[in-house]
N, C-alpha and C. Protein backbone atom coordinates (compact mmCIF):
# COMPACT_ATOMS: atom_id res chain seq x y z
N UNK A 1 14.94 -24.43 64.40
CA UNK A 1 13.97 -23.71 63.63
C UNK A 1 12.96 -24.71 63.07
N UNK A 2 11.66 -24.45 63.49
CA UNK A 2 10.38 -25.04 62.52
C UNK A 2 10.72 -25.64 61.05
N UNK A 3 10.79 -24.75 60.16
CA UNK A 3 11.00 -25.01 59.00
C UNK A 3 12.48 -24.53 58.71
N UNK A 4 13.30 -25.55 57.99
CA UNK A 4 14.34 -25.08 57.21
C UNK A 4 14.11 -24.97 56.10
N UNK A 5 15.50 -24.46 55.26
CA UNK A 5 15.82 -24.46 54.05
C UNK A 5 15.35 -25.27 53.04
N UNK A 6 15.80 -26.47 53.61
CA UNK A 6 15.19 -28.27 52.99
C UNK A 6 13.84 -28.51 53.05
N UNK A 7 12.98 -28.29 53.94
CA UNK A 7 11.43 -28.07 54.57
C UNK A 7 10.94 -26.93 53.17
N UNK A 8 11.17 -25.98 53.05
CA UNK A 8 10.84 -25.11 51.58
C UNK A 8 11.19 -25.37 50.64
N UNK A 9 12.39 -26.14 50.13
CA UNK A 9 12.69 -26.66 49.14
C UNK A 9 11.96 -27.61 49.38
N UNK A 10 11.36 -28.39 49.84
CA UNK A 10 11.16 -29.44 49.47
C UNK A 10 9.12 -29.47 49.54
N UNK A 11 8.43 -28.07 49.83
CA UNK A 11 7.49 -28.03 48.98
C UNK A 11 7.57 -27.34 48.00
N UNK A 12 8.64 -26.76 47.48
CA UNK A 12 8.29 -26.15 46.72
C UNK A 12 8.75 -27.27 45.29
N UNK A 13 9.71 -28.19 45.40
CA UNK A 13 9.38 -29.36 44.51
C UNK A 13 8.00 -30.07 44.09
N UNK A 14 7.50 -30.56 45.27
CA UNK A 14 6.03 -30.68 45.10
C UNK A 14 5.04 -30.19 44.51
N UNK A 15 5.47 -28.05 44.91
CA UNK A 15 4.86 -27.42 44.06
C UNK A 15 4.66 -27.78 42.30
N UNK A 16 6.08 -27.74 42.57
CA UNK A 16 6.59 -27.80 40.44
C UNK A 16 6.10 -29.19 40.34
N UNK A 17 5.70 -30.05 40.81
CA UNK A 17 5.29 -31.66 40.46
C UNK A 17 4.18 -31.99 40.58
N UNK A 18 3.48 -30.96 41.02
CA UNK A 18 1.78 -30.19 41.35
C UNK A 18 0.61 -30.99 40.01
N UNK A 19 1.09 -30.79 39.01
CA UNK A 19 0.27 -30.98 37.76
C UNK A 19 0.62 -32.44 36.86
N UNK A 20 1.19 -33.22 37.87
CA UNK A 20 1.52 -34.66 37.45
C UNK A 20 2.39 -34.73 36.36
N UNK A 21 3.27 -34.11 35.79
CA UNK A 21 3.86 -34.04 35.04
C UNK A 21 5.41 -34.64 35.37
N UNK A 22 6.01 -35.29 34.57
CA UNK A 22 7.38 -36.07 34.87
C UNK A 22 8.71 -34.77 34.38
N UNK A 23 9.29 -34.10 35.60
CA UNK A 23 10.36 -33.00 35.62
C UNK A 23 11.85 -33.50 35.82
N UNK A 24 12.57 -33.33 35.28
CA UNK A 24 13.86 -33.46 35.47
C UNK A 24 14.18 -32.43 36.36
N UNK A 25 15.23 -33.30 37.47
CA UNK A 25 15.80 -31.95 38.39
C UNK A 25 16.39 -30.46 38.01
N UNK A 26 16.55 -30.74 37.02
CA UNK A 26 17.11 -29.50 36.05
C UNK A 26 16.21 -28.56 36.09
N UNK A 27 15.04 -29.13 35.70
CA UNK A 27 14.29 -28.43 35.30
C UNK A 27 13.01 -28.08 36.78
N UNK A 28 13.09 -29.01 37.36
CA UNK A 28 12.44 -28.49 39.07
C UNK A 28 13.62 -27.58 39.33
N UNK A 29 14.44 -27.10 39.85
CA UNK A 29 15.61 -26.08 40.16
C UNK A 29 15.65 -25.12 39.50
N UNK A 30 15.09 -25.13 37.99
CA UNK A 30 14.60 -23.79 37.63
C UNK A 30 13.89 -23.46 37.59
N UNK A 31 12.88 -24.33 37.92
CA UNK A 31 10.84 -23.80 38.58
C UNK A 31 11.08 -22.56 39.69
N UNK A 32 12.19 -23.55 40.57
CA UNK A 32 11.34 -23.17 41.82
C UNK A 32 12.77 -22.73 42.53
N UNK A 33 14.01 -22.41 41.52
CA UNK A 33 15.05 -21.54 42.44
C UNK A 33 15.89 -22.57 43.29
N UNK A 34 15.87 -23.67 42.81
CA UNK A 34 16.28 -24.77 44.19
C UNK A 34 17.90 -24.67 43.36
N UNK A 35 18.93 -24.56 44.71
CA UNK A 35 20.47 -25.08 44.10
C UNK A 35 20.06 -26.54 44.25
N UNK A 36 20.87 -27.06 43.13
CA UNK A 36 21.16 -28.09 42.90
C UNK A 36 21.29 -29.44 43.77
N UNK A 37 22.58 -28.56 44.49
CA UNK A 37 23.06 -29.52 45.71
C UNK A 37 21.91 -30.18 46.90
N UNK A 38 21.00 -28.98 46.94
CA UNK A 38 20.07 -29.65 47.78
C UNK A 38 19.22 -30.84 47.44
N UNK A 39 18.69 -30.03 46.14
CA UNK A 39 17.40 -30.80 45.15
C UNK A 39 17.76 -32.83 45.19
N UNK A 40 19.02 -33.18 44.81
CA UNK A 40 18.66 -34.27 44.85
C UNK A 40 18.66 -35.21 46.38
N UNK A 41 19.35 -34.92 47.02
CA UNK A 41 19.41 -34.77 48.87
C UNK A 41 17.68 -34.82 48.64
N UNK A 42 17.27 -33.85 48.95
CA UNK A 42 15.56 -33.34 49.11
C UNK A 42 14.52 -34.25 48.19
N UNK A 43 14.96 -34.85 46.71
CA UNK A 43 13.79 -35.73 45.96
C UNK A 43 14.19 -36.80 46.58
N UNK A 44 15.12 -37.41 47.05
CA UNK A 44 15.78 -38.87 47.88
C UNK A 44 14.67 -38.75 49.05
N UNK A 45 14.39 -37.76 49.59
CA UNK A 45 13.71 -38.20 51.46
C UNK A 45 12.12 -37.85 50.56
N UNK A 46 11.74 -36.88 49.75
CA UNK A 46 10.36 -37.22 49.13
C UNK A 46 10.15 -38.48 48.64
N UNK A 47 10.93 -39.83 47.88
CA UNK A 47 11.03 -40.62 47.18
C UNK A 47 10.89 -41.77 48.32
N UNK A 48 11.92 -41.50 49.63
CA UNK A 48 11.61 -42.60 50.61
C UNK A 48 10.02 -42.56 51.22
N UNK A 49 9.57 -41.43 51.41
CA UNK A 49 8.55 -40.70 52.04
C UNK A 49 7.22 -41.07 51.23
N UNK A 50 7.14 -41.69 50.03
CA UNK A 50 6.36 -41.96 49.17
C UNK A 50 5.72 -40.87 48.59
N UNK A 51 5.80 -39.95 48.20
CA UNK A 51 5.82 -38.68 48.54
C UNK A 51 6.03 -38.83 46.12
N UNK A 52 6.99 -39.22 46.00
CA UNK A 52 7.61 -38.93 44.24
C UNK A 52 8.44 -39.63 44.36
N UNK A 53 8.17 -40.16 42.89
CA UNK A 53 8.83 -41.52 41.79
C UNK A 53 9.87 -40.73 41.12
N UNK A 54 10.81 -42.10 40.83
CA UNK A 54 11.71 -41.30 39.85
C UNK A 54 11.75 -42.09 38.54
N UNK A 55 11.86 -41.96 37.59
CA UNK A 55 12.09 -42.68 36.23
C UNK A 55 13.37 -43.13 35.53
N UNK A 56 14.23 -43.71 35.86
CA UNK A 56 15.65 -43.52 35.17
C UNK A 56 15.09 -43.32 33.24
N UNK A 57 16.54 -42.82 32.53
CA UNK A 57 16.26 -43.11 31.18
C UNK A 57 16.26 -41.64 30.23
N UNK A 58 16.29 -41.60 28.75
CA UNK A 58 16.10 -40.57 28.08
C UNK A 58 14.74 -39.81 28.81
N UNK A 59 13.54 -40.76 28.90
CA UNK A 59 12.18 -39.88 29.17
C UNK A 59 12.14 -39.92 30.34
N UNK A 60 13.38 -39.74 31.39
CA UNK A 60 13.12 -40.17 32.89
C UNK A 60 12.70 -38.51 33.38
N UNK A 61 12.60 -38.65 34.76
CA UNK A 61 11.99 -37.86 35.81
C UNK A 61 11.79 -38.12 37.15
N UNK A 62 11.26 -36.94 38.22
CA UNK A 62 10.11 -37.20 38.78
C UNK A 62 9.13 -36.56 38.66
N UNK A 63 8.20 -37.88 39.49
CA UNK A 63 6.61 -37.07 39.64
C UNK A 63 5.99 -37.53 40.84
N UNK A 64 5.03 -36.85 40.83
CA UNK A 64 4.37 -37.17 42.22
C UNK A 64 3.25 -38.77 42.02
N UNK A 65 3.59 -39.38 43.35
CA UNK A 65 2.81 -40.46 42.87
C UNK A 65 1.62 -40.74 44.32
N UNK A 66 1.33 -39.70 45.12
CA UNK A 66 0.56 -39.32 46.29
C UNK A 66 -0.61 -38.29 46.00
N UNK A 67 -1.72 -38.28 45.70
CA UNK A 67 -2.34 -37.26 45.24
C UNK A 67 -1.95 -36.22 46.12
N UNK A 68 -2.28 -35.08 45.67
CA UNK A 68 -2.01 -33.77 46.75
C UNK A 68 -3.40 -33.45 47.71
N UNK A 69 -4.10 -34.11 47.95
CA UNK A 69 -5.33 -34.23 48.44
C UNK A 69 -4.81 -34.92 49.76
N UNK A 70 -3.82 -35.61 49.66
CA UNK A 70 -3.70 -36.66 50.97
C UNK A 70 -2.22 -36.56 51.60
N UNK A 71 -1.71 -35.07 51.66
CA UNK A 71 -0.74 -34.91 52.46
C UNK A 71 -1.02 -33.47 52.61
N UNK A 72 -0.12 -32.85 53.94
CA UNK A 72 -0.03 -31.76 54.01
C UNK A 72 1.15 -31.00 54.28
N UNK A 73 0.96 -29.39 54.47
CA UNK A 73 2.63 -28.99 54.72
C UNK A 73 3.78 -29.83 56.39
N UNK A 74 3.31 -30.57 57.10
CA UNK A 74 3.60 -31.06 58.06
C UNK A 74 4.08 -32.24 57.73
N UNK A 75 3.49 -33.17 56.65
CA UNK A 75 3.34 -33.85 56.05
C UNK A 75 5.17 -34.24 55.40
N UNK A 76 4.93 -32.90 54.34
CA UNK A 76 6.15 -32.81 53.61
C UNK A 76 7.60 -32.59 54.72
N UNK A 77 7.12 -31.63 55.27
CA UNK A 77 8.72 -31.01 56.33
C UNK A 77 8.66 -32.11 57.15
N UNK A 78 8.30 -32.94 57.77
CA UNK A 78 8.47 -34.22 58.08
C UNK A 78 9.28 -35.26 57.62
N UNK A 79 8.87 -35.32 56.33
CA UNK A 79 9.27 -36.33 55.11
C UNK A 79 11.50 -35.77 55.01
N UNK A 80 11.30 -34.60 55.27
CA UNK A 80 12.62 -33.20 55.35
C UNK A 80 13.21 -33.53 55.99
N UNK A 81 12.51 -33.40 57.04
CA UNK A 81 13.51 -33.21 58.15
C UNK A 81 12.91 -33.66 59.59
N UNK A 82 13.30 -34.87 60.30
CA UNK A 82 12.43 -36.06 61.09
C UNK A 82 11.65 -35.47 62.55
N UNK A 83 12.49 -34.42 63.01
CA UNK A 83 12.29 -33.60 64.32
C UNK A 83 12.31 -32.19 64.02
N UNK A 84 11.18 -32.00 64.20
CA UNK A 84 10.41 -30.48 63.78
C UNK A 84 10.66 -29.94 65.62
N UNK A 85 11.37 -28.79 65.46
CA UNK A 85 11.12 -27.96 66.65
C UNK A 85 11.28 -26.26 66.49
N UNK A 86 10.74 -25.08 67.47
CA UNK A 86 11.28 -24.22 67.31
C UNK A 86 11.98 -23.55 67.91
N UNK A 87 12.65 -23.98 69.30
CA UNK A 87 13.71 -23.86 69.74
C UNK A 87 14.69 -24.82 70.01
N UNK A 88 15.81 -24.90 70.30
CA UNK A 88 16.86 -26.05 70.53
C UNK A 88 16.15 -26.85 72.39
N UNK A 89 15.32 -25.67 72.87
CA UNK A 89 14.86 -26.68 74.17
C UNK A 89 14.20 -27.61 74.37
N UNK A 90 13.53 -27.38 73.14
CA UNK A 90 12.11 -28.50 72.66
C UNK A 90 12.80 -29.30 72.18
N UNK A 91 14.08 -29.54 71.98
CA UNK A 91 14.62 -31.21 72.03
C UNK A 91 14.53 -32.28 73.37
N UNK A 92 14.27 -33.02 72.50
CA UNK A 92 14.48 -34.43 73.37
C UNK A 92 15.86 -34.70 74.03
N UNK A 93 17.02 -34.19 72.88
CA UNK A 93 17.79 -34.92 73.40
C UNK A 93 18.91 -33.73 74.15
N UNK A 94 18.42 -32.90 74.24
CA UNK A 94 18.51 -31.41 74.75
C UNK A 94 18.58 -31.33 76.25
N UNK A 95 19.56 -31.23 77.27
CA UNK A 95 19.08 -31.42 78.55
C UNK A 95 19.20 -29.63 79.13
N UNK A 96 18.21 -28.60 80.30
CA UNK A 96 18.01 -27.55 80.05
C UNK A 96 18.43 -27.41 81.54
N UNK A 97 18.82 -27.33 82.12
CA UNK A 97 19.12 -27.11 84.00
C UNK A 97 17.35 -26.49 84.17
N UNK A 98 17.50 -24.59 83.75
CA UNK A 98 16.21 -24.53 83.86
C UNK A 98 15.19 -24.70 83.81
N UNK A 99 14.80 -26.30 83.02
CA UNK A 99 13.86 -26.88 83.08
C UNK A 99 13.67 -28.03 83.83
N UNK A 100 13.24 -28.36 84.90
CA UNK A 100 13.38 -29.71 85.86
C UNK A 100 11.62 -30.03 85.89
N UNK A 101 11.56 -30.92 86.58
CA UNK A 101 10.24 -31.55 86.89
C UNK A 101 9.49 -31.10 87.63
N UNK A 102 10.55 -30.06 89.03
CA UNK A 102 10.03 -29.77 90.44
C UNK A 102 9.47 -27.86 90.04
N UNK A 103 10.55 -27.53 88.91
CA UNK A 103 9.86 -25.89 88.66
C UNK A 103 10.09 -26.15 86.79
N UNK A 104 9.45 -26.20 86.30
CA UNK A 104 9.16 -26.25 84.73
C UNK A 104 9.35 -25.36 84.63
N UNK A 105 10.20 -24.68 83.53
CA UNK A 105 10.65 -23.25 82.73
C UNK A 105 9.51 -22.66 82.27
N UNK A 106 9.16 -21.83 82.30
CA UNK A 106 7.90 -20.96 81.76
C UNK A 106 8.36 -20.34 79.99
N UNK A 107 9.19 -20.16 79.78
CA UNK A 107 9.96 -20.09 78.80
C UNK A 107 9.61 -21.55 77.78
N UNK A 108 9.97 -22.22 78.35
CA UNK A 108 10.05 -23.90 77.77
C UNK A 108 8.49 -24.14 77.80
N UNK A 109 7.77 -23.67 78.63
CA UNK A 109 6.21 -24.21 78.46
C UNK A 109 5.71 -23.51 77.21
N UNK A 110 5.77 -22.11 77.08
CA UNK A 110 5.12 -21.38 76.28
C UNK A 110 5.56 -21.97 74.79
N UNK A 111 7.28 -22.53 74.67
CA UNK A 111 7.49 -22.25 73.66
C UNK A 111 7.02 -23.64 72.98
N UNK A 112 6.58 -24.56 73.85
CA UNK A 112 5.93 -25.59 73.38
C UNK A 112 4.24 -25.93 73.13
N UNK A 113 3.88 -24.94 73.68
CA UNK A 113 2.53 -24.38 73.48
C UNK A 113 2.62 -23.99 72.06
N UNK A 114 3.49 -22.60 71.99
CA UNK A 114 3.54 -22.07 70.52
C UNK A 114 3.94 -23.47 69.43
N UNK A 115 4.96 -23.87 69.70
CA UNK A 115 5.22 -25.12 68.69
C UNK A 115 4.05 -26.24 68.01
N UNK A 116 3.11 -26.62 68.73
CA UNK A 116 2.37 -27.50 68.99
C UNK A 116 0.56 -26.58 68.22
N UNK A 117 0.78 -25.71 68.41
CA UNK A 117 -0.01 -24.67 67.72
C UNK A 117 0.45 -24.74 65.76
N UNK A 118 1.58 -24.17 66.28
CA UNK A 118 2.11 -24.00 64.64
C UNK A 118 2.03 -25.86 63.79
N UNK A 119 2.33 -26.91 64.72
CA UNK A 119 2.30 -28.37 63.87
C UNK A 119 0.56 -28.69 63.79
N UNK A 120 -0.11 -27.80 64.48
CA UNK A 120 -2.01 -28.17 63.96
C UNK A 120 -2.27 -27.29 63.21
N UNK A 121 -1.34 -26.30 62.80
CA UNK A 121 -1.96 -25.67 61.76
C UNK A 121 -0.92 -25.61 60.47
N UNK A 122 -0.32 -26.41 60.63
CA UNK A 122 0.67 -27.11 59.39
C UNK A 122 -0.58 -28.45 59.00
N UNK A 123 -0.96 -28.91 60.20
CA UNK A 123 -1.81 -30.49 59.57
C UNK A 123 -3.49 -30.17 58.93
N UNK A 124 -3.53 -28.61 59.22
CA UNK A 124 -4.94 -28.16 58.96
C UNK A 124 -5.61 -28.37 57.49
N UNK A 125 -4.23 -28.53 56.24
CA UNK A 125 -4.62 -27.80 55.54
C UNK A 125 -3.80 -28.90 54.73
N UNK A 126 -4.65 -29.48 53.16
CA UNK A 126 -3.69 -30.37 52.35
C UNK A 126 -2.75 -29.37 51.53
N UNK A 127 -2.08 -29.90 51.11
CA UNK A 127 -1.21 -29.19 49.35
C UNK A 127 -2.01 -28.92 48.62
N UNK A 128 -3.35 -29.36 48.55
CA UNK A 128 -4.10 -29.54 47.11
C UNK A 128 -4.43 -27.96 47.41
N UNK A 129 -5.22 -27.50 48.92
CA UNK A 129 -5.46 -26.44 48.99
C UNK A 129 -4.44 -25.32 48.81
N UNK A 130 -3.30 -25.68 49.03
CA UNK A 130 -2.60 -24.55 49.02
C UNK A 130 -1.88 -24.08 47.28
N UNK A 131 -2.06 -25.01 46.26
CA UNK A 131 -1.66 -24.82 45.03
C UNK A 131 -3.18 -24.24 44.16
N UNK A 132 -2.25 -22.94 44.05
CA UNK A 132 -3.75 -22.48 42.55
C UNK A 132 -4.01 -23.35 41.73
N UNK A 133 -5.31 -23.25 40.88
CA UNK A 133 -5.56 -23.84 39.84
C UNK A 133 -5.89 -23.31 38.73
């Protein structure tokens, strides 16, 4: 699948970190509905991703330290999760009988057509645009 679970959780952290403000996971998970278990899994690959800082301490947090001007939703589910596909054929490491070199799956063409569609119009568009103001 395109987007998972982790891929939405993990803009919708961004969302809640939208207004530069330093959030405790506690308190991102009750923004934005995130269980727990995921949230810190999910600020760890934003944090490698450069993506949000964390603060240890009484006044600790995160926050975003990437303007939202200079990433996008492709951007983030990336940062998620490393191999974006929307079927299991569009793997690499996926081998398909019905797909060979000598008759290409028509199935497998389209669905990489569609895929490749949906990742230019994930890169179309920053975060900044997609958060009200």
């Amino acid at each position: 699948m395109l987007l998972t679970k982790e891929c939405d959780y993990g803009l919708r952290i961004i969302r809640a970190l939208h207004d530069n403000e330093k959030r405790t996971v506690q308190t991102i998970c009750e923004m934005e509905y995130i269980p727990h278990k995921y949230a810190y899994k999910i600020l760890k690959k934003l944090q490698n991703a450069g993506f949000v800082q964390n603060r240890r301490g009484p006044d600790g947090g995160y926050f975003l330290v990437k303007p939202l001007d200079s990433f996008t939703i492709y951007d983030v589910a990336t940062a998620v999760n490393e191999r974006l596909y929307i079927s299991e054929c569009l793997r690499d490491d996926k081998e398909c009988p019905r797909n060979n070199g000598a008759a290409p799956c028509t199935v497998h063409l389209e669905l990489a057509r569609l895929q490749s569609l949906l990742v230019e119009e994930m890169k179309a568009k920053t975060i900044e645009e997609l958060i009200p103001h």
